[in-house]
Protein backbone atom coordinates (compact mmCIF):
# COMPACT_ATOMS: atom_id res chain seq x y z
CA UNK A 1 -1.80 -22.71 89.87
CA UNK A 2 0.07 -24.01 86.98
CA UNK A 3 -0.65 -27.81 86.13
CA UNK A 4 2.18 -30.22 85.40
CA UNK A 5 1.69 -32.43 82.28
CA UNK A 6 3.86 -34.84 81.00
CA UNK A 7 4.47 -34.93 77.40
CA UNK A 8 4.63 -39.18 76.69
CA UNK A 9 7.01 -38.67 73.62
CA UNK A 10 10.71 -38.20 72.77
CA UNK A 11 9.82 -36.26 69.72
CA UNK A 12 11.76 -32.69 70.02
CA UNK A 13 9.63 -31.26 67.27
CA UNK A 14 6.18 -32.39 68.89
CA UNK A 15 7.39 -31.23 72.15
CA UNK A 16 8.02 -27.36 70.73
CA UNK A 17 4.64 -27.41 68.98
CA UNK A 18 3.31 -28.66 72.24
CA UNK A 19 4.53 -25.96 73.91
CA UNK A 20 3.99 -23.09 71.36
CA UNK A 21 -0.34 -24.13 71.25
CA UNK A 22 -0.52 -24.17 74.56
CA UNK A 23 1.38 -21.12 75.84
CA UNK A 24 -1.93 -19.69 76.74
CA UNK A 25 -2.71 -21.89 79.09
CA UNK A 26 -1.79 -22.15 83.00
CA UNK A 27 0.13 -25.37 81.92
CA UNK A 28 3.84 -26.25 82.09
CA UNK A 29 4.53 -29.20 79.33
CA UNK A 30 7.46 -31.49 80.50
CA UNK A 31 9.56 -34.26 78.67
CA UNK A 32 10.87 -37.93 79.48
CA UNK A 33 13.97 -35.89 80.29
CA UNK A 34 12.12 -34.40 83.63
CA UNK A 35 12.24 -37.60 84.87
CA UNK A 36 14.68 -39.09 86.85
CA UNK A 37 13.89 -42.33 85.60
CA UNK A 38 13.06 -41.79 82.15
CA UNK A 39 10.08 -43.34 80.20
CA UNK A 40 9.62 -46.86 79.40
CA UNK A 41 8.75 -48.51 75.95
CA UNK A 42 5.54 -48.74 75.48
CA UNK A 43 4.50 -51.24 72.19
CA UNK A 44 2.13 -49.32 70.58
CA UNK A 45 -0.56 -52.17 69.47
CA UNK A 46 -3.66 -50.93 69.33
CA UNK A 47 -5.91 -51.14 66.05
CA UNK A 48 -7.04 -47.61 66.10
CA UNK A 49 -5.07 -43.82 67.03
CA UNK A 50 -7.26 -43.28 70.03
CA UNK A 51 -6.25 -47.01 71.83
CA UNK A 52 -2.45 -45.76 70.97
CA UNK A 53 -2.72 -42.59 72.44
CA UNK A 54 -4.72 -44.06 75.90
CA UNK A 55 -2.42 -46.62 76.22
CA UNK A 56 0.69 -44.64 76.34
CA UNK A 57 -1.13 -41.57 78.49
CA UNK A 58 -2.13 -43.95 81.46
CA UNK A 59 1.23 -45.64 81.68
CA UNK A 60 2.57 -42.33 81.00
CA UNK A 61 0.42 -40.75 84.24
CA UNK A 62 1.67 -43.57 86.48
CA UNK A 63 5.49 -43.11 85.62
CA UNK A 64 4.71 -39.31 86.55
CA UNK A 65 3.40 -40.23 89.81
CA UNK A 66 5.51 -42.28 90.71
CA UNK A 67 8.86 -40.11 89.39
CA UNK A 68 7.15 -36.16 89.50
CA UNK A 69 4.27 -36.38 92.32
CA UNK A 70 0.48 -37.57 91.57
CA UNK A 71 -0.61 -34.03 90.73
CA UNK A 72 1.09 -34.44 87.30
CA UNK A 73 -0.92 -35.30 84.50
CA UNK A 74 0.20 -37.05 81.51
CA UNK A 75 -0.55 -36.31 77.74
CA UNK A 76 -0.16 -38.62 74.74
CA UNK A 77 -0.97 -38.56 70.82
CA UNK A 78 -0.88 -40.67 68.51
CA UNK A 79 -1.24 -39.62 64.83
CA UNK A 80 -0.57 -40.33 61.38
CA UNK A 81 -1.55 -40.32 57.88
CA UNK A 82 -4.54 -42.10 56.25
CA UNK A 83 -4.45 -42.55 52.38
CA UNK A 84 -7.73 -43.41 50.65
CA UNK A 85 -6.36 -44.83 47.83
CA UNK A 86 -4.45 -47.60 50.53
CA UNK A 87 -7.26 -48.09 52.62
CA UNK A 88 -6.43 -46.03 55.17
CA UNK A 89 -2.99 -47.14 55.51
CA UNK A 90 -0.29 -46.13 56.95
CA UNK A 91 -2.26 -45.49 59.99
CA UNK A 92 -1.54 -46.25 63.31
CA UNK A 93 1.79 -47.95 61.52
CA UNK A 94 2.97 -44.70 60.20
CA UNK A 95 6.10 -44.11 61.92
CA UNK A 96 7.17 -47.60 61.44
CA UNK A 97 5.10 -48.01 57.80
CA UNK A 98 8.48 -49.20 55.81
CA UNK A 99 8.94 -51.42 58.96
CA UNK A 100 5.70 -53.21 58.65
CA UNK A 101 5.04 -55.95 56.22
CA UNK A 102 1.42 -56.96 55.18
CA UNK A 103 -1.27 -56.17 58.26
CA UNK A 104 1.68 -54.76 60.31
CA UNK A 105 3.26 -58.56 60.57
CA UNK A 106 6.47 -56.67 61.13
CA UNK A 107 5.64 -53.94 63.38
CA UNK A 108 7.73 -54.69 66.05
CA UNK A 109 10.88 -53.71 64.10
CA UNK A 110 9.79 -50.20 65.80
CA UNK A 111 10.04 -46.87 63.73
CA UNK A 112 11.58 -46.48 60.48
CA UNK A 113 13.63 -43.26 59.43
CA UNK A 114 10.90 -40.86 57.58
CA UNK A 115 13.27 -41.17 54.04
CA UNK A 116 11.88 -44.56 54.33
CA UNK A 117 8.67 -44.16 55.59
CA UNK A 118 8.10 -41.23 52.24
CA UNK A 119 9.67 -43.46 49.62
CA UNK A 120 7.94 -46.54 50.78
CA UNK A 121 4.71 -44.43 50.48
CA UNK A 122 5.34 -42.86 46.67
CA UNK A 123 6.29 -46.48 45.69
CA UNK A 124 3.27 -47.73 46.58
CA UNK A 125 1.12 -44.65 45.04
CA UNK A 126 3.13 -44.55 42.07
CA UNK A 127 0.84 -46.03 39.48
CA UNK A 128 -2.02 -43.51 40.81
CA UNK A 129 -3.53 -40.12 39.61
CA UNK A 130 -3.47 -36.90 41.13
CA UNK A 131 -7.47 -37.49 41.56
CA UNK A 132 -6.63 -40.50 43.70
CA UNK A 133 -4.32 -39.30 45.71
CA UNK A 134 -6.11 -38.21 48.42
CA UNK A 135 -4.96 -38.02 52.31
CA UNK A 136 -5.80 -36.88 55.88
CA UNK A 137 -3.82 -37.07 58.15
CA UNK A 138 -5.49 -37.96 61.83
CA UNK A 139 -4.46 -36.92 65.75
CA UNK A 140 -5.72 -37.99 69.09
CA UNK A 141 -4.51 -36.74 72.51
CA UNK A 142 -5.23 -38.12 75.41
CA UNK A 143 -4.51 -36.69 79.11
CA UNK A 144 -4.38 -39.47 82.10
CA UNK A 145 -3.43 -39.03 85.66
CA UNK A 146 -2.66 -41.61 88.24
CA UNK A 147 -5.35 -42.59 90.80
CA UNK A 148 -4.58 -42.28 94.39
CA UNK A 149 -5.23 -45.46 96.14
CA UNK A 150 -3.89 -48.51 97.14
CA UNK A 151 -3.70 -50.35 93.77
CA UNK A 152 -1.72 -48.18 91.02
CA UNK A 153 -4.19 -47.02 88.51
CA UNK A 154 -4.59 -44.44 85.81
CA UNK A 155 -7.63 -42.48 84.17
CA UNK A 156 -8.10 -40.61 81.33
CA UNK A 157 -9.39 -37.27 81.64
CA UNK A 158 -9.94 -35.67 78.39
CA UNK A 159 -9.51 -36.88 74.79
CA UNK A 160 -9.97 -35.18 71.53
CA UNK A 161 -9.27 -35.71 68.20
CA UNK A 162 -8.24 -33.36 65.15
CA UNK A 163 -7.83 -34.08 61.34
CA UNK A 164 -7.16 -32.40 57.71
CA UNK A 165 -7.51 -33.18 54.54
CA UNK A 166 -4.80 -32.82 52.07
CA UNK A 167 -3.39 -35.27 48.78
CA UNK A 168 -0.01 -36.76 48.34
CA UNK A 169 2.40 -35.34 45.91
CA UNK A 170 4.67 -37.64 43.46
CA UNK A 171 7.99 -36.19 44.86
CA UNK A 172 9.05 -34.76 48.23
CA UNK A 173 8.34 -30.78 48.54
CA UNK A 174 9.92 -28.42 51.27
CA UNK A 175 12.21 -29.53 54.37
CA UNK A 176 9.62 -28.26 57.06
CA UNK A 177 8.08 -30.47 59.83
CA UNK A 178 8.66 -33.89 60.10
CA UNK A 179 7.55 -37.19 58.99
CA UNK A 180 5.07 -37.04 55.88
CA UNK A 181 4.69 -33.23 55.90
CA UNK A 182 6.54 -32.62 52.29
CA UNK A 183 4.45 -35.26 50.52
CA UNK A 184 1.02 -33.65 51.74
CA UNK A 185 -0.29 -30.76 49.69
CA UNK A 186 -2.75 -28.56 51.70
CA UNK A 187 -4.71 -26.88 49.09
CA UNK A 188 -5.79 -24.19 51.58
CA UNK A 189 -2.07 -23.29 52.70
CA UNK A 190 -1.27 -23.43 48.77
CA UNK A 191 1.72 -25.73 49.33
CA UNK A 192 3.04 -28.67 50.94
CA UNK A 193 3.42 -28.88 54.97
CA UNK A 194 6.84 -29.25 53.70
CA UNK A 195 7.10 -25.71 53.02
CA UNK A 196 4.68 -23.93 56.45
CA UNK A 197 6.67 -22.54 58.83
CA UNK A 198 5.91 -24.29 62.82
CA UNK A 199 3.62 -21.39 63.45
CA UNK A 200 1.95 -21.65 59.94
CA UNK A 201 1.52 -25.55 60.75
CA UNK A 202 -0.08 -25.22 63.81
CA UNK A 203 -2.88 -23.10 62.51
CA UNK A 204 -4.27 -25.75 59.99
CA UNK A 205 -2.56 -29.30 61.16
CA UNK A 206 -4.40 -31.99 62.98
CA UNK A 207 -2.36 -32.11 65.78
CA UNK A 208 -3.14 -27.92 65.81
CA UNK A 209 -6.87 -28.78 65.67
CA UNK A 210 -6.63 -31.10 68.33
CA UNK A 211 -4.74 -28.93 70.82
CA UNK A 212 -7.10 -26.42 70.39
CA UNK A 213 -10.05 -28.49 71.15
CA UNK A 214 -8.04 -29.36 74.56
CA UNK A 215 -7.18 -25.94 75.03
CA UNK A 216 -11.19 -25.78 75.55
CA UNK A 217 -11.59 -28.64 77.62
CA UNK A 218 -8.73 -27.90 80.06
CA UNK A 219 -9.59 -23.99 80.19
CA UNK A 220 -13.13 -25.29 81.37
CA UNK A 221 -11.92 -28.08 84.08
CA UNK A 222 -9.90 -24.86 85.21
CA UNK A 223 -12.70 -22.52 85.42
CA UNK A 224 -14.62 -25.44 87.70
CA UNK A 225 -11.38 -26.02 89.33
CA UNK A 226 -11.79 -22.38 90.69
């Protein structure tokens, strides 16, 4: 049996890596473009990655239900990069970072183009070392399904998080990936996630360690499943 799980995200580039870490599995990864009705907009307000990413898997799982069938589970992330130096920001506002005036007052502008989002960043770490410039970026997934009853509901089934550590260079480096990738040096990879290759990424990013850790917990629910 292959399990049906909806991908909560519009993102092209997520949705091949998606596919490519879990091609192992008995899964089949869909998009908002499988449904008939599309997704809605869900405002992504939570303080922390984890109450991002549960927020839009459970209204995720009920769109599947009702559009796809209840047997179709749902799957959202939410990720981004935390800089020490900044306190942890850009955060959960990382998409929408050179959107977002002081404690995200202007979040609701929605995401800014990642030109802005990388120049906002250097300005801001411009006046600081190498030595300071330290980074991880951050991912947590989290798979919901609808609950069959008479009230619509949703539940989260599994959630994991991945992370790596990396530092921020003082110019842009490589075309690869999306988002932040060519300002984050990976000293293990030698080079900026500017410069890995999808398959390259995958084997040291945070979204890669995350999958992977779900790649455990779903081949186990499978195995019980049995």
């Amino acid at each position: 049996m292959v399990q049906r799980i909806l991908l909560a995200s519009g993102n092209a580039k997520k949705l091949a890596e998606l596919r490519a870490l879990c091609q192992e599995l008995p899964v089949e990864i869909l998009s908002p473009a499988d449904l008939p009705l599309g997704l809605p907009n869900v405002i992504e307000d939570g303080t922390t990655f984890l109450a991002n990413a549960r927020k839009k898997a459970m209204a995720a799982a009920l769109v599947a239900a009702d559009q796809l069938g209840d047997e179709v589970w749902a799957l959202a992330d939410d990720s981004g990069l935390c800089v020490d130096a900044l306190d942890g920001t850009p955060g959960v506002w990382s998409a929408r970072y050179a959107n977002v005036g002081q404690n995200g007052a202007e979040s609701e502008q929605g995401n800014a183009p990642d030109s802005a989002n990388n120049e906002k960043l250097l300005q801001e770490l411009k006046d600081y070392p190498a030595e300071r410039r330290g980074a991880a970026f951050h991912c947590v997934i989290v798979v919901a399904r609808a609950k069959v009853n008479d009230a619509p509901q949703a539940e989260v089934l599994f959630h994991v998080d991945g992370s790596v550590r990396g530092k921020i260079l003082d110019a842009a480096d490589g075309s690869q990936g999306f988002g932040y990738d060519p300002l984050f040096w990976h000293e293990e990879s030698g080079c900026s996630f500017g410069r890995l290759s999808g398959e390259q990424k995958a084997g040291v990013s945070h979204r890669g360690h995350a999958v992977r850790q779900l790649k455990e917990l779903l081949l186990d629910h499978f195995r019980k499943e049995r």
